[in-house]
N, C-alpha and C. Protein backbone atom coordinates (compact mmCIF):
# COMPACT_ATOMS: atom_id res chain seq x y z
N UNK A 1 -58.90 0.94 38.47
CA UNK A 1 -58.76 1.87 37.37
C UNK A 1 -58.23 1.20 36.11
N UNK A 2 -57.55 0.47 36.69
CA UNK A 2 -56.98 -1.04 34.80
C UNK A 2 -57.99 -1.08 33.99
N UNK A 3 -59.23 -1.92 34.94
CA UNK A 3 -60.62 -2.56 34.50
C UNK A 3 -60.81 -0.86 32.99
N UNK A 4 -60.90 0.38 33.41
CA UNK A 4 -61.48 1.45 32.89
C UNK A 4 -60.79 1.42 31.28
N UNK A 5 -59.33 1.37 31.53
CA UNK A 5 -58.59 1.06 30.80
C UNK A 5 -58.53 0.24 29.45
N UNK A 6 -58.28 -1.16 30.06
CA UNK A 6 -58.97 -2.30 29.71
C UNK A 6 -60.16 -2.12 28.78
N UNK A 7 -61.33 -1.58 28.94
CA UNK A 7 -62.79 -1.69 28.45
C UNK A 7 -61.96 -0.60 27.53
N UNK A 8 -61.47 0.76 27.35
CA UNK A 8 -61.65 1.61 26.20
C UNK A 8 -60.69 0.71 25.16
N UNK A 9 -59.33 0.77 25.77
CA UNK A 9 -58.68 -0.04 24.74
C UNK A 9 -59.19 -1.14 23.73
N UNK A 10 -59.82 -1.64 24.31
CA UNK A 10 -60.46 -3.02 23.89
C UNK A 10 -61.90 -2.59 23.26
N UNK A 11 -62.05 -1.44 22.87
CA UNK A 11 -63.14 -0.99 21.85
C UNK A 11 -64.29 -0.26 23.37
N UNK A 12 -65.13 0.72 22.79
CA UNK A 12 -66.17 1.07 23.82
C UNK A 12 -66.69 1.99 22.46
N UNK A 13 -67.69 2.90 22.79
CA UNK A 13 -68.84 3.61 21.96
C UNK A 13 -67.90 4.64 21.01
N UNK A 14 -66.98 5.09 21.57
CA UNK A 14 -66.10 5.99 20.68
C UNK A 14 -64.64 5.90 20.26
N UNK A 15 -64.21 4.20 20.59
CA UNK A 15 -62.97 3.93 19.83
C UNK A 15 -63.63 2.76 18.87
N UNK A 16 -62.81 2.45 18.45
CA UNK A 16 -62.62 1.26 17.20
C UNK A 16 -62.35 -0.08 18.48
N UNK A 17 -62.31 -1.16 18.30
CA UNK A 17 -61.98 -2.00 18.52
C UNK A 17 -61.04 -3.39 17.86
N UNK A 18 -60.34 -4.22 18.97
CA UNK A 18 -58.94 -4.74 18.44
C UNK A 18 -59.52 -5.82 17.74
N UNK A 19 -59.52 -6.11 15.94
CA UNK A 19 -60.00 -7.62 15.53
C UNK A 19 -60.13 -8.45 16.45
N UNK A 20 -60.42 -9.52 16.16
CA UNK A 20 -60.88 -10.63 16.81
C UNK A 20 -60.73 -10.94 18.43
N UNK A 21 -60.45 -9.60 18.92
CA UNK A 21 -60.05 -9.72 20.42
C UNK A 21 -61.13 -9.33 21.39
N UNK A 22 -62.14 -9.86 21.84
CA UNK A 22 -63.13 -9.62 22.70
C UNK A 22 -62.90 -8.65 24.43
N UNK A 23 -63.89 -8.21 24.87
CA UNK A 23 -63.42 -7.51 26.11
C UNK A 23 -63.13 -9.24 27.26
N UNK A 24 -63.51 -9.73 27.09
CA UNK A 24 -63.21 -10.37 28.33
C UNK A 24 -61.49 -10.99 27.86
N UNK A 25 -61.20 -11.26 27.32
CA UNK A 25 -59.89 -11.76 27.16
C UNK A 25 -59.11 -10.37 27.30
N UNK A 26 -59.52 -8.97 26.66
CA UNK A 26 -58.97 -7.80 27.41
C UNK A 26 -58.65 -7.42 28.60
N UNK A 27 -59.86 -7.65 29.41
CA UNK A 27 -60.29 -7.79 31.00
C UNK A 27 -59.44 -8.77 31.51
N UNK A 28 -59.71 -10.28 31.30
CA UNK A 28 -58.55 -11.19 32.08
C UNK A 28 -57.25 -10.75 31.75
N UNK A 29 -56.63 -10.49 30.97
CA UNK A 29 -55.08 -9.13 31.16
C UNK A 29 -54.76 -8.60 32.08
N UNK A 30 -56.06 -8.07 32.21
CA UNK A 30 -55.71 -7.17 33.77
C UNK A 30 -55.77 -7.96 34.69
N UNK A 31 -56.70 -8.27 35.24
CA UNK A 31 -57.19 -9.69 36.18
C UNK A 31 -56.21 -9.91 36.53
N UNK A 32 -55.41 -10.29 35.69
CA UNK A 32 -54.54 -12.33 36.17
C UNK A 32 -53.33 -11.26 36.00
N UNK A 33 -53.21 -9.78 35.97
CA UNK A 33 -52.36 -9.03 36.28
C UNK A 33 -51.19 -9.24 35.29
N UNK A 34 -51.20 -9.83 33.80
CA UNK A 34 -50.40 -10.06 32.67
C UNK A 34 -49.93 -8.56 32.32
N UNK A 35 -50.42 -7.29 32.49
CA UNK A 35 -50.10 -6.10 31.88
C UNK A 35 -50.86 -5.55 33.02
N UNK A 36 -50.58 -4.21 33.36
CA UNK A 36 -51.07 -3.04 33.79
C UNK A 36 -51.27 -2.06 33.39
N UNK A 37 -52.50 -1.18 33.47
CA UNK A 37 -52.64 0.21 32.80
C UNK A 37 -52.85 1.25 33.65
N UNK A 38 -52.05 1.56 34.22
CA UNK A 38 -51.71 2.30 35.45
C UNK A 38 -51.28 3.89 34.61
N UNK A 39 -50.48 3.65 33.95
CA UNK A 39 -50.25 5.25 33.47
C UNK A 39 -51.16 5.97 32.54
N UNK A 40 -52.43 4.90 32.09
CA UNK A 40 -53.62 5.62 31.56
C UNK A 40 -54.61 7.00 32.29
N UNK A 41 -54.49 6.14 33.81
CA UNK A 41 -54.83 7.18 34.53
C UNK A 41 -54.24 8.22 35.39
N UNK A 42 -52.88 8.22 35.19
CA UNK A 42 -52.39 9.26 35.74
C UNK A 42 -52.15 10.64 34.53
N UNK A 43 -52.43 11.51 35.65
CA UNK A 43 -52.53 12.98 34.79
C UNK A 43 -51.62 13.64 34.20
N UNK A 44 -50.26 13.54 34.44
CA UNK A 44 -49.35 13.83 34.52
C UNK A 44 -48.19 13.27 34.01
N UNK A 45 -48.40 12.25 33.17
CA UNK A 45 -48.06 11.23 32.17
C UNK A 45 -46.91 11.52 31.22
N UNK A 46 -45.99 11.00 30.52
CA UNK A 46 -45.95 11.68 29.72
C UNK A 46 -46.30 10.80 28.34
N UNK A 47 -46.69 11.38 27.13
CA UNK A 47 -47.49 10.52 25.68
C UNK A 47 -46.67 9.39 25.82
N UNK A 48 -44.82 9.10 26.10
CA UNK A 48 -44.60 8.07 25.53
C UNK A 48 -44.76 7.17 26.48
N UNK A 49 -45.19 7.34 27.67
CA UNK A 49 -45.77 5.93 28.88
C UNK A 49 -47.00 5.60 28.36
N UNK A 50 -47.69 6.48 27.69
CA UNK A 50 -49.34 5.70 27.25
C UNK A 50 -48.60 4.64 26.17
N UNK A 51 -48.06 5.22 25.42
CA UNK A 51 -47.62 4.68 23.99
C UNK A 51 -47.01 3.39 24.48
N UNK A 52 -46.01 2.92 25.22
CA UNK A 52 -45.16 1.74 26.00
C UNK A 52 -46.57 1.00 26.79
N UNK A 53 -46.98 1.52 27.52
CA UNK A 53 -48.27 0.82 28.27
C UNK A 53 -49.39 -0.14 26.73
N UNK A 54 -49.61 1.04 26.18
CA UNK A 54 -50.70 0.13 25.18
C UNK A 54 -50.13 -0.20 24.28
N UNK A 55 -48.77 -0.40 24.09
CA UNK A 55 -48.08 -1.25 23.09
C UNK A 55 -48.25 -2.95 23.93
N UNK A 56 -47.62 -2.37 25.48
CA UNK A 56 -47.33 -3.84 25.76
C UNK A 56 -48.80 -4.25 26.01
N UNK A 57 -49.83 -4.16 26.17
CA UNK A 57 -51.46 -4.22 26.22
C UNK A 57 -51.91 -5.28 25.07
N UNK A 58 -51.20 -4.35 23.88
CA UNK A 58 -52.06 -5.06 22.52
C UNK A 58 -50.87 -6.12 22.85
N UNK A 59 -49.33 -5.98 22.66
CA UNK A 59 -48.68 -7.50 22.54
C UNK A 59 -49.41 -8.35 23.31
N UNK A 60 -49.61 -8.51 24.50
CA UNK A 60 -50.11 -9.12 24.96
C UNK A 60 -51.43 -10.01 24.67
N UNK A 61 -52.26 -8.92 24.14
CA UNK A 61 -53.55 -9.21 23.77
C UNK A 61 -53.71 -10.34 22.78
N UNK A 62 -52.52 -10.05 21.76
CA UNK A 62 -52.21 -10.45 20.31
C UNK A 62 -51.85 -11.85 20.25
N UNK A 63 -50.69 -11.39 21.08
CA UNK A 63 -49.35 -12.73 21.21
C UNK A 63 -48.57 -13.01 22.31
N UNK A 64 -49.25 -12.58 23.06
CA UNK A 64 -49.02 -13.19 24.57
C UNK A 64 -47.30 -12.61 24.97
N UNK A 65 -46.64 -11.75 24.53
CA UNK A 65 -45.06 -11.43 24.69
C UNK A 65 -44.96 -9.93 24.04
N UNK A 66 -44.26 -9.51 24.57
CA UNK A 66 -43.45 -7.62 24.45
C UNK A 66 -43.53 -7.86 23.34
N UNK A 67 -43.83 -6.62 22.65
CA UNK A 67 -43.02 -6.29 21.32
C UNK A 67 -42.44 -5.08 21.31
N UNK A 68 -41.11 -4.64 20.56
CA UNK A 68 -41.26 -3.17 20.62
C UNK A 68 -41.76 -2.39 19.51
N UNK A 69 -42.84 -2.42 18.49
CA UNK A 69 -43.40 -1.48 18.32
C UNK A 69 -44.61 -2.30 17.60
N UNK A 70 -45.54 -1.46 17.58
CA UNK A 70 -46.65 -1.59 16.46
C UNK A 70 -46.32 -2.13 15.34
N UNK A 71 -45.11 -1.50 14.76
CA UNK A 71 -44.82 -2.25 13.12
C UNK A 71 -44.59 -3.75 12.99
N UNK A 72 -43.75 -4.00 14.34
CA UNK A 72 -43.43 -5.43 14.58
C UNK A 72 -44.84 -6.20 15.19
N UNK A 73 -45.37 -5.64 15.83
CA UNK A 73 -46.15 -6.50 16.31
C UNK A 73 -47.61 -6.85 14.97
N UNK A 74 -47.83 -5.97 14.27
CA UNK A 74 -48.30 -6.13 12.82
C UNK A 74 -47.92 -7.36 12.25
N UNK A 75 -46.69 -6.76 11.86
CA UNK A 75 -45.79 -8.31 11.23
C UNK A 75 -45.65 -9.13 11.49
N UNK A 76 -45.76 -9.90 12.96
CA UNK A 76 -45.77 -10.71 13.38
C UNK A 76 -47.38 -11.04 13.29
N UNK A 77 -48.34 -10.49 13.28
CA UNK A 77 -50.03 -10.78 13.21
C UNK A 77 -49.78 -11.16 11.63
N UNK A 78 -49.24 -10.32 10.69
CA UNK A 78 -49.37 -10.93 9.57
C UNK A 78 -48.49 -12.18 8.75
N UNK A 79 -47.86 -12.59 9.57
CA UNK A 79 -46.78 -13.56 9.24
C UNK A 79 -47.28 -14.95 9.68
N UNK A 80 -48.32 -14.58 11.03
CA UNK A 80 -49.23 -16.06 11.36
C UNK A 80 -50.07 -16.48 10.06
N UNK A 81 -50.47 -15.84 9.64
CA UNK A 81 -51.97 -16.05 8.69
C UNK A 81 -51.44 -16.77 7.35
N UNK A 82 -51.81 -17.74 7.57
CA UNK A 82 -52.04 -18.80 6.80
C UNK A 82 -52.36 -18.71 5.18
N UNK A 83 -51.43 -18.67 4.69
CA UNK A 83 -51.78 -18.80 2.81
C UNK A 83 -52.31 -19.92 2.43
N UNK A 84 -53.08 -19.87 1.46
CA UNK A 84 -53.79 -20.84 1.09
C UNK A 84 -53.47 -21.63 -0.98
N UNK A 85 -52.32 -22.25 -1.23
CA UNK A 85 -52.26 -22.21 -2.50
C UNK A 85 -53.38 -22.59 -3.47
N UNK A 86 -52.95 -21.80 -4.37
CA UNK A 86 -54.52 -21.85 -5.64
C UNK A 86 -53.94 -22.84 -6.92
């Protein structure tokens, strides 16, 4: 059920998908068992286990380590990228 996971997160016909992050490097996540998406499919959930699950999903995806939130993990995507002086 990860694998199901895995594929929407990582873009499918009716989400968006993560920049430069392909499904198979999504997929080996799960695989090699780096993250789990176990509370995607349970029914009974509550919003902030999805929210903790696909936070630590994208860190992972991103930058290989936890982050705690989206804002940080942004900032840290935008703090890699390379300026170029003119």
């Amino acid at each position: 059920m990860d694998l199901l996971a895995a594929h929407a997160l990582s873009g499918c016909d009716s989400v968006s998908y993560p920049f430069g992050k392909g499904k198979i490097k999504a997929i080996n996540l799960v695989l090699n068992s780096e993250v789990t998406l176990k509370e995607f499919v349970n029914r009974v959930v509550k919003e902030e286990a999805w929210i903790e699950e696909g936070l630590s999903f994208l860190s992972k995806l991103y930058e290989g380590r936890g982050m705690t939130s989206l804002a940080n993990l942004r900032c840290s995507i935008f703090s890699k990228k390379k300026t170029h002086p003119r």
